[in-house]
Protein backbone atom coordinates (compact mmCIF):
# COMPACT_ATOMS: atom_id res chain seq x y z
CA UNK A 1 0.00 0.00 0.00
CA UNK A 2 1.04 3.61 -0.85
CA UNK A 3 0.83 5.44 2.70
CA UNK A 4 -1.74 8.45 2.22
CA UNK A 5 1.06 11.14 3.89
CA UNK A 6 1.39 14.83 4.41
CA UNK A 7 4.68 16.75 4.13
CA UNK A 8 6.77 16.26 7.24
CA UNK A 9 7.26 18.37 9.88
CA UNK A 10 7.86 19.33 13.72
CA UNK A 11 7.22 23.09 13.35
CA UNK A 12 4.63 24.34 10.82
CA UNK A 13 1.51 26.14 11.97
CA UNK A 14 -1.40 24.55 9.86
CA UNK A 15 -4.22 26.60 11.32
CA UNK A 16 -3.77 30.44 12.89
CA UNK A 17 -6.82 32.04 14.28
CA UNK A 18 -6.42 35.71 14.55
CA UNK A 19 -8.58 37.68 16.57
CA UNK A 20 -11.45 35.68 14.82
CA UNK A 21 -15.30 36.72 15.57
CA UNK A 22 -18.39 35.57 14.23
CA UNK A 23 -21.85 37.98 14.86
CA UNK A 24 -25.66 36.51 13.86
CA UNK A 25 -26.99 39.72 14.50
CA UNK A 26 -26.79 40.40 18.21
CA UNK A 27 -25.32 37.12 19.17
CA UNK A 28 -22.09 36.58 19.43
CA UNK A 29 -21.12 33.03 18.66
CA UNK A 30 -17.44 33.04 18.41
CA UNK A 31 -16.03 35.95 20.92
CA UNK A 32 -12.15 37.63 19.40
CA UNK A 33 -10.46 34.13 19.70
CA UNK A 34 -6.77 33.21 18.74
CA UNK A 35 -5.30 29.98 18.24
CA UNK A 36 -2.34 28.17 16.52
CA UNK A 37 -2.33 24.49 15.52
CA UNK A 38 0.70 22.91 14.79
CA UNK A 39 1.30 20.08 11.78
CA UNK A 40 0.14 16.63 12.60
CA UNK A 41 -1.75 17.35 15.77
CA UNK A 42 -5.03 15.44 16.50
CA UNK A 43 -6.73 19.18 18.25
CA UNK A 44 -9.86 19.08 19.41
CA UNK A 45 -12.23 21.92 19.93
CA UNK A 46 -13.98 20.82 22.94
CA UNK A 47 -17.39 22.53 24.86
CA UNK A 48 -20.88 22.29 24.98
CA UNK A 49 -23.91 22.70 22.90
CA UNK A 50 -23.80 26.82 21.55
CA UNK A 51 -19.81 27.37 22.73
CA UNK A 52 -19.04 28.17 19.38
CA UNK A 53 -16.56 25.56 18.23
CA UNK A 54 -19.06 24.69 14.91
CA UNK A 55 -18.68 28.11 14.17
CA UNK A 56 -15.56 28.26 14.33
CA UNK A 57 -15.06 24.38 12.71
CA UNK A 58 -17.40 26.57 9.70
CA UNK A 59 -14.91 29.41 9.90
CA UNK A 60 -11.82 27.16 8.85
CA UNK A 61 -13.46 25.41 6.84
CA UNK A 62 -15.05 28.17 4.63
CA UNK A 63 -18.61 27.56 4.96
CA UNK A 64 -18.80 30.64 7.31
CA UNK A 65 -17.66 33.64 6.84
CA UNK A 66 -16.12 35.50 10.09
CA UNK A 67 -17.28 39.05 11.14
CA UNK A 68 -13.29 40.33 12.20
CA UNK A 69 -10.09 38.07 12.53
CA UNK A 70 -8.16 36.80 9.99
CA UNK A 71 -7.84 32.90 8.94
CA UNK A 72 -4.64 31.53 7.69
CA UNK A 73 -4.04 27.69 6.23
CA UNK A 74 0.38 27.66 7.13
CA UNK A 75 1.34 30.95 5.75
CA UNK A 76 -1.83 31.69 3.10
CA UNK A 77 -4.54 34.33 4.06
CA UNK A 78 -7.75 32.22 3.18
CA UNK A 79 -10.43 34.43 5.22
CA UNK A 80 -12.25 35.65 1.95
CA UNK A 81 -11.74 32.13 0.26
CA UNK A 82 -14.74 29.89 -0.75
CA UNK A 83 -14.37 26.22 0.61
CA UNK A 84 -13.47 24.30 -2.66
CA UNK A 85 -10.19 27.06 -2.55
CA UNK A 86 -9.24 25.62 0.85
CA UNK A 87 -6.96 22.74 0.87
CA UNK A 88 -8.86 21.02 3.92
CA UNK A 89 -11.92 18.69 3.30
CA UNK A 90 -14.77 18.06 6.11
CA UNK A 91 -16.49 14.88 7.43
CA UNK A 92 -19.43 16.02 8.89
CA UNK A 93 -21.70 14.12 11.47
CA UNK A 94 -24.07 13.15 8.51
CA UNK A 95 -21.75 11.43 6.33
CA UNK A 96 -23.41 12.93 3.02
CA UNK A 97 -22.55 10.25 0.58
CA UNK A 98 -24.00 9.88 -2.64
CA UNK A 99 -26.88 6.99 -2.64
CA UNK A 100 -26.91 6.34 -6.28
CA UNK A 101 -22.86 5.89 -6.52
CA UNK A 102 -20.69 2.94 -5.26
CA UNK A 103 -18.75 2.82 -2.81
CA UNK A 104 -15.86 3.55 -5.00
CA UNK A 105 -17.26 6.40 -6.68
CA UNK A 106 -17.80 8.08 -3.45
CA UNK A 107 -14.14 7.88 -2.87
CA UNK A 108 -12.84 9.09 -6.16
CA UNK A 109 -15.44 12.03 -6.36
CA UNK A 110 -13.27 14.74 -5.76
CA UNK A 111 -10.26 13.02 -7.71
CA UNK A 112 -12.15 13.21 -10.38
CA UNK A 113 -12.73 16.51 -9.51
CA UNK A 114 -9.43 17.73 -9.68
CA UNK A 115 -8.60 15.60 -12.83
CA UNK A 116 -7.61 12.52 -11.70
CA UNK A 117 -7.92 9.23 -13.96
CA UNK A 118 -6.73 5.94 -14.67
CA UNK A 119 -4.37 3.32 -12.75
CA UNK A 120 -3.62 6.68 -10.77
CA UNK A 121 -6.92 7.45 -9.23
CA UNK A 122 -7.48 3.26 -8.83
CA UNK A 123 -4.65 3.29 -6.15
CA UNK A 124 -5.28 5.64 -4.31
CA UNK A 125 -8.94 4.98 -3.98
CA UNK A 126 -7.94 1.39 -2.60
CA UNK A 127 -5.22 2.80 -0.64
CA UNK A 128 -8.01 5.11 1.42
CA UNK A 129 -10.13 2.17 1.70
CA UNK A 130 -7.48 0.25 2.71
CA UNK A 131 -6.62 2.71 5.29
CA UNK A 132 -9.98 2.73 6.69
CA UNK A 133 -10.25 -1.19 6.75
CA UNK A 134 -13.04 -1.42 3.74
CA UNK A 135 -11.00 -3.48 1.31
CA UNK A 136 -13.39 -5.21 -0.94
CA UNK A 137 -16.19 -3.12 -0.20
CA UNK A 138 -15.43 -0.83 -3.88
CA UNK A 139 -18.65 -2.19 -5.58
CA UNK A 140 -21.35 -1.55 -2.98
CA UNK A 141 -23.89 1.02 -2.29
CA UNK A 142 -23.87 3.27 0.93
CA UNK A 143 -27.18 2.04 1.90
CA UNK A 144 -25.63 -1.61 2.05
CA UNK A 145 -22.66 -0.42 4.87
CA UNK A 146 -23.56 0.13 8.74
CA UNK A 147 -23.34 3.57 10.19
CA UNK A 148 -19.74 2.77 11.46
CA UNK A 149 -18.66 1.51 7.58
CA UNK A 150 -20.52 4.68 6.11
CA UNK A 151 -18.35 7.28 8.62
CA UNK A 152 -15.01 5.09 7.58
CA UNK A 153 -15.77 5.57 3.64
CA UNK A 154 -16.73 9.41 4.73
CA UNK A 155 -13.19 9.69 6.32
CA UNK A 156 -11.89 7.66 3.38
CA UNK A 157 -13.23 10.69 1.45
CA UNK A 158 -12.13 13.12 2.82
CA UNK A 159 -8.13 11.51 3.22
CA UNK A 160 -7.77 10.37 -0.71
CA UNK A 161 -7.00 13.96 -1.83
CA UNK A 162 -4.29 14.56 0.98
CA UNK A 163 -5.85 17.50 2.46
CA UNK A 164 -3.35 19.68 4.54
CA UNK A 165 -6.08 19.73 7.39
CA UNK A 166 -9.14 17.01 8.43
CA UNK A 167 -12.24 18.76 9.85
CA UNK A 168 -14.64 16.53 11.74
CA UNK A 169 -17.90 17.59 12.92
CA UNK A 170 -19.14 15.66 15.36
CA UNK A 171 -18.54 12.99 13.38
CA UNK A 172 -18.96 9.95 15.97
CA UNK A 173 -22.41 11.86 17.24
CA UNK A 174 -24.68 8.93 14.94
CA UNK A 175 -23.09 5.91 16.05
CA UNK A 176 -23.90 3.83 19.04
CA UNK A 177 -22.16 3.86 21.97
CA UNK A 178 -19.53 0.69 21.62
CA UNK A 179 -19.07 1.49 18.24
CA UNK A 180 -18.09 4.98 19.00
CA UNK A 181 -15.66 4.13 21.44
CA UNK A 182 -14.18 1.56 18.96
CA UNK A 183 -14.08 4.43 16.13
CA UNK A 184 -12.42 6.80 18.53
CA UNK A 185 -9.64 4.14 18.67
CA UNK A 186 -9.36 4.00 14.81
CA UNK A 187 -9.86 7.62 14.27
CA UNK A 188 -6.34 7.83 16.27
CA UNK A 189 -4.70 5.13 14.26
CA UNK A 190 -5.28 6.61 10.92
CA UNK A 191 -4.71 10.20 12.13
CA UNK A 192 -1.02 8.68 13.24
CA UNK A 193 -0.75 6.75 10.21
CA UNK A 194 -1.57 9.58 7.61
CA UNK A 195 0.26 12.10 9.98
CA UNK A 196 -2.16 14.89 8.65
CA UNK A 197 -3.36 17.58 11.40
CA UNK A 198 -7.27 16.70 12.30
CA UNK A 199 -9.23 19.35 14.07
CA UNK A 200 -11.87 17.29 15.84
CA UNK A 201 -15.06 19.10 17.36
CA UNK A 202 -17.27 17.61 20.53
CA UNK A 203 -18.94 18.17 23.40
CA UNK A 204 -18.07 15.16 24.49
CA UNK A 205 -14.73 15.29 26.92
CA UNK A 206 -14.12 11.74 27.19
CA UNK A 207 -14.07 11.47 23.39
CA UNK A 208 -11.79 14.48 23.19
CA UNK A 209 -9.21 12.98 25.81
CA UNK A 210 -9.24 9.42 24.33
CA UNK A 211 -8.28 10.70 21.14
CA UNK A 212 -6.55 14.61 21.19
CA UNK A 213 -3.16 15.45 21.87
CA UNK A 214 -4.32 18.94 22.27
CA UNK A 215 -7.69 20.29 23.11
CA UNK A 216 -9.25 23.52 23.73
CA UNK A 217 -12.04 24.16 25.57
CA UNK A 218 -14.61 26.88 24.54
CA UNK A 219 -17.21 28.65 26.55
CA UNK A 220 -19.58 31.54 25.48
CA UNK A 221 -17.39 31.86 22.47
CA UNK A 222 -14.09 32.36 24.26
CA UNK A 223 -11.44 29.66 25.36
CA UNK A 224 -11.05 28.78 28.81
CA UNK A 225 -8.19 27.18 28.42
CA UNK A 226 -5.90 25.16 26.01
CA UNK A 227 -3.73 22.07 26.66
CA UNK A 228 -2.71 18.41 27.08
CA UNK A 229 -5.90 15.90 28.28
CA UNK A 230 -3.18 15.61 31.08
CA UNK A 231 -3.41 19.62 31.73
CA UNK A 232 -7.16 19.85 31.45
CA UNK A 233 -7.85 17.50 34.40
CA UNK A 234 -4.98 17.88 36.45
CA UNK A 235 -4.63 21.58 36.71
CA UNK A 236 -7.80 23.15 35.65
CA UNK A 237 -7.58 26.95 35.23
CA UNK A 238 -11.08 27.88 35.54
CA UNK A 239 -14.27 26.19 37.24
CA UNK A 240 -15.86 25.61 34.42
CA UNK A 241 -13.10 23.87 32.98
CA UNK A 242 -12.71 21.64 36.42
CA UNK A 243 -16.33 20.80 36.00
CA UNK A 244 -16.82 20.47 31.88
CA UNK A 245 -13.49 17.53 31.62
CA UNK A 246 -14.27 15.10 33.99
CA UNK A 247 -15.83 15.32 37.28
CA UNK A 248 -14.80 18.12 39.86
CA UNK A 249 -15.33 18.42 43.67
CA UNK A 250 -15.40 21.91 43.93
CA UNK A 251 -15.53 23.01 47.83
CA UNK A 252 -15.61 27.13 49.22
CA UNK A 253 -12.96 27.90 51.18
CA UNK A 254 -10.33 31.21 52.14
CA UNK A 255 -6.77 31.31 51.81
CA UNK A 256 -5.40 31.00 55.77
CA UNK A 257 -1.72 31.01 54.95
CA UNK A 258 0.83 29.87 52.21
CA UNK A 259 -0.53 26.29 51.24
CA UNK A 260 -3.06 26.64 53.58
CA UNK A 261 -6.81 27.35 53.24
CA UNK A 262 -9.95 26.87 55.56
CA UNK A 263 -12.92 25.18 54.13
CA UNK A 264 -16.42 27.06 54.54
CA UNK A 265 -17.32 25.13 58.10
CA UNK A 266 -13.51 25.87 59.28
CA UNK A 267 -11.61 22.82 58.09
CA UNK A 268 -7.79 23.73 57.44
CA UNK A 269 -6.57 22.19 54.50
CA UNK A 270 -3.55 21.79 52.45
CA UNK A 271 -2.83 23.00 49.17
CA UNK A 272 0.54 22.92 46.79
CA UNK A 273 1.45 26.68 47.33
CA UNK A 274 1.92 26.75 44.13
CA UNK A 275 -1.53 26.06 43.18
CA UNK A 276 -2.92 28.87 45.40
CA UNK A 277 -0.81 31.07 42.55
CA UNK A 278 -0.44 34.11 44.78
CA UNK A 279 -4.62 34.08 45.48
CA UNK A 280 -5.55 35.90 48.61
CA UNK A 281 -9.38 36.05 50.24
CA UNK A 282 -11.82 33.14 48.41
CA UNK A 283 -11.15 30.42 46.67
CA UNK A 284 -12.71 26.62 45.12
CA UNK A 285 -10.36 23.73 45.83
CA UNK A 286 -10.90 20.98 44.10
CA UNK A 287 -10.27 17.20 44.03
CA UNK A 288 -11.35 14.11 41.58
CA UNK A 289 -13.30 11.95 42.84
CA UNK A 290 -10.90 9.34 42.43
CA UNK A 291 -8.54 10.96 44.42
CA UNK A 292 -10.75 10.76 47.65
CA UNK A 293 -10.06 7.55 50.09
CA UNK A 294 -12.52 6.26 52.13
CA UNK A 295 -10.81 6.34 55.54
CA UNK A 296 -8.08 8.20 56.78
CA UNK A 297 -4.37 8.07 55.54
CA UNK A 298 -3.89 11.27 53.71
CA UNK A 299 -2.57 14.66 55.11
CA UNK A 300 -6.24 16.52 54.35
CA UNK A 301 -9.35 14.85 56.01
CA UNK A 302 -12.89 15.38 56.40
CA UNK A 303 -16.15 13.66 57.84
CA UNK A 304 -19.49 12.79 56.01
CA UNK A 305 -22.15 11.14 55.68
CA UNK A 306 -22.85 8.44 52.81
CA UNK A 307 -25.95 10.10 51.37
CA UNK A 308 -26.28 7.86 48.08
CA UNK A 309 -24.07 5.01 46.03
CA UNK A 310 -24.32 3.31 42.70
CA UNK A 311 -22.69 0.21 41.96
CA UNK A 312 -21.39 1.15 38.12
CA UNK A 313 -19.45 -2.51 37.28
CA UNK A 314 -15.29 -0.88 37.17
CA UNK A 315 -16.39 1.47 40.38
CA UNK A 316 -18.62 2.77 43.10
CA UNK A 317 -19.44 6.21 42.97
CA UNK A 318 -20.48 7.60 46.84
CA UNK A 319 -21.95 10.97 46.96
CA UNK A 320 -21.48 11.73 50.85
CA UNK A 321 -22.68 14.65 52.57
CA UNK A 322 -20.03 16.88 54.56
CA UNK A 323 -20.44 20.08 56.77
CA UNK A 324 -17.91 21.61 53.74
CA UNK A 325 -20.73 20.39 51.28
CA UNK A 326 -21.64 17.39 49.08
CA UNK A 327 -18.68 15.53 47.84
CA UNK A 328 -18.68 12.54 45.15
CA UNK A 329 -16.14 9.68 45.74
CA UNK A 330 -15.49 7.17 43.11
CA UNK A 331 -13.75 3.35 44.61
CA UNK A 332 -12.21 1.30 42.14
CA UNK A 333 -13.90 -2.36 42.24
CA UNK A 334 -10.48 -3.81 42.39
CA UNK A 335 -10.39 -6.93 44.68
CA UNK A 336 -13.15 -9.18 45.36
CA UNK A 337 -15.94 -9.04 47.87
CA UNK A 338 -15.79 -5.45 48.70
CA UNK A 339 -18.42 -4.12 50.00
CA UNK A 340 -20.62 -0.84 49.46
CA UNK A 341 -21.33 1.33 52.35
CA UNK A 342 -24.73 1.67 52.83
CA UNK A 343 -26.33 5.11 52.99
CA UNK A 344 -26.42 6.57 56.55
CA UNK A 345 -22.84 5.52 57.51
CA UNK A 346 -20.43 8.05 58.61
CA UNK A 347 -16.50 7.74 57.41
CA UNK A 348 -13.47 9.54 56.96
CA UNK A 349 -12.70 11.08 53.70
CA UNK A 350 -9.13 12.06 53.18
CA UNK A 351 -6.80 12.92 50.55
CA UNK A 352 -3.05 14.23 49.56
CA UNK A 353 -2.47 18.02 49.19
CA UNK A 354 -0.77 16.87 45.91
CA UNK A 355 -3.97 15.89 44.86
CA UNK A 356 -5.70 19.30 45.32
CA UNK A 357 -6.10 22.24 42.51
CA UNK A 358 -7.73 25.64 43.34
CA UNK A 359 -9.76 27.64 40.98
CA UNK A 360 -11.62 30.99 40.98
CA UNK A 361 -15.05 30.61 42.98
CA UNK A 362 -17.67 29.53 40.35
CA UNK A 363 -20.01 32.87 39.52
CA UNK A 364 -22.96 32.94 41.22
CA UNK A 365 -21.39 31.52 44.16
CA UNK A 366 -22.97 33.62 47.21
């Protein structure tokens, strides 16, 4: 097989978002954002529902036009551009194949297109379906594939004309649930395998951190922040952030001293100083709920009350009730015949400093 391959290399800047902004009349979907991604990243744009990472998915992609900002593909201006002048191509959550064409056709559409024939456009229409795992599938219809085979000869698409960037919109949002997870797995192979930078929009965090090296996460049409899945969950710069990726125990308490802060009911508890980054007066500290033991052990403790727990298989999540407020607790299922606290029991909850990240209180908060 002829590897489907974009030009090396460790530096280039694929996409650059300038000061982009996108207006529908009084709304403002996407908010004066800027944003570099590098060559062969797997980026997602990560938020939920109204955020504005479509829009700005569109934007790229040249099926919106922005209201300010400029939009550059490596070192070319395309911000005026129409789509078919952009050299990216889109997989959208729908798929949009052709019905009436084969399988093979579908593939070689925009080959043919941009003048491809013969033994030449053969190859590389079974090297994409190759890539995708559909060998021997060149002669069917769409309506004969499954959902999961349709997105693969979508992607398949898209790949054959070695666009410089892969859009994907939502495109795992019609599949079940097992067969999402196992396309988030393949998405990652093939985006390794083709080395071509895909710019991958969700709402959905877990599929964003099984599959993104980098993600950003959008609010309101702004970023909250931008980083590793590591960064995201371990050191969460805003609350929204803390509670969007993963689960977040956020608790109200006051700086007391360096690495030192007193929970709303008086509790002192440890913090990396570092973490506190110079913060005076309020705070949220917050902990996974994986991080939690049941029992004492750790430097920072607390008392509670088991209020609920559900038995989930891999884990039991608690959600116990503490004079510092509700706090969830998930207990890895990892040695046989544990059993579940029942709800009414009081225990120790306690945890390592190291284990602690502080945020800005979330607004609202009285």
């Amino acid at each position: 097989m002829t590897a489907i391959t974009a030009p090396p290399s460790a530096t280039v800047v694929d996409v650059r978002l300038e000061r982009l902004t996108k207006r529908f009349d009084d709304v403002v979907a996407v908010d004066d954002i800027s944003l570099d991604i590098e060559h062969g990243r797997f980026f997602a744009l990560l938020g939920p529902s109204g955020c504005g990472k479509s829009t700005s998915l569109l934007m790229i992609g040249g099926f919106e036009e922005p209201t300010a900002g400029r939009i550059y593909l490596g070192e070319r201006d395309v911000s005026g551009l129409p789509s078919y002048k952009r050299d990216v191509n889109t997989v959208f959550q729908s798929y949009a194949l052709f019905p009436h064409l084969s399988i093979f056709e579908n593939v070689a559409f925009g080959l043919r297109r941009r003048g491809t024939r013969g033994d030449e456009l053969k190859r590389r229409v079974l090297d994409a379906l190759e890539l995708v795992g559909l060998s021997g599938l060149e002669r069917r219809r769409p309506r004969q594939l499954s959902g999961g085979q349709q997105q693969r000869i979508a992607l398949a698409r898209a790949l054959v004309n070695h666009p410089r960037v892969l859009l994907l919109d939502e495109p795992l949002g019609a599949l079940d649930l097992k067969l999402r997870k196992q396309m988030q797995l393949e998405l990652k192979r093939i985006q390794h395998e083709v080395g071509i930078t895909f710019v991958h929009v969700t709402h959905d965090q877990e599929e964003a951190m099984t599959m993104a090296d980098q993600i950003v996460v959008m609010n309101s049409g702004r970023i909250e922040q931008a980083g590793t899945p590591t960064d995201l969950y371990e050191k969460p710069a805003t609350a929204f952030v803390a509670s969007f990726v993963g689960v977040s125990n956020l608790l109200l308490a006051t700086v007391s001293g360096p690495g030192q802060v007193r929970l709303s009911e008086g509790t002192e508890v440890s913090v990396p100083a570092a973490t506190l980054a110079g913060r005076t007066g309020e705070v949220a500290i917050g902990i996974r709920p994986e991080k939690i033991r049941l029992g004492a052990g750790e430097l920072n403790v607390l008392a509670g009350t088991v209020a609920e727990s559900a038995y989930i298989g891999v884990s039991t999540q608690y959600i116990v009730d503490t004079p510092a407020g509700s706090v969830s607790v998930c207990v890895q299922n990892d040695r046989p015949g544990a059993t579940a606290l029942a709800a009414g029991e009081r225990l120790t909850l306690s945890w390592d400093p190291e284990s602690t990240f502080a945020v800005e209180p979330p607004e609202g908060t009285p």
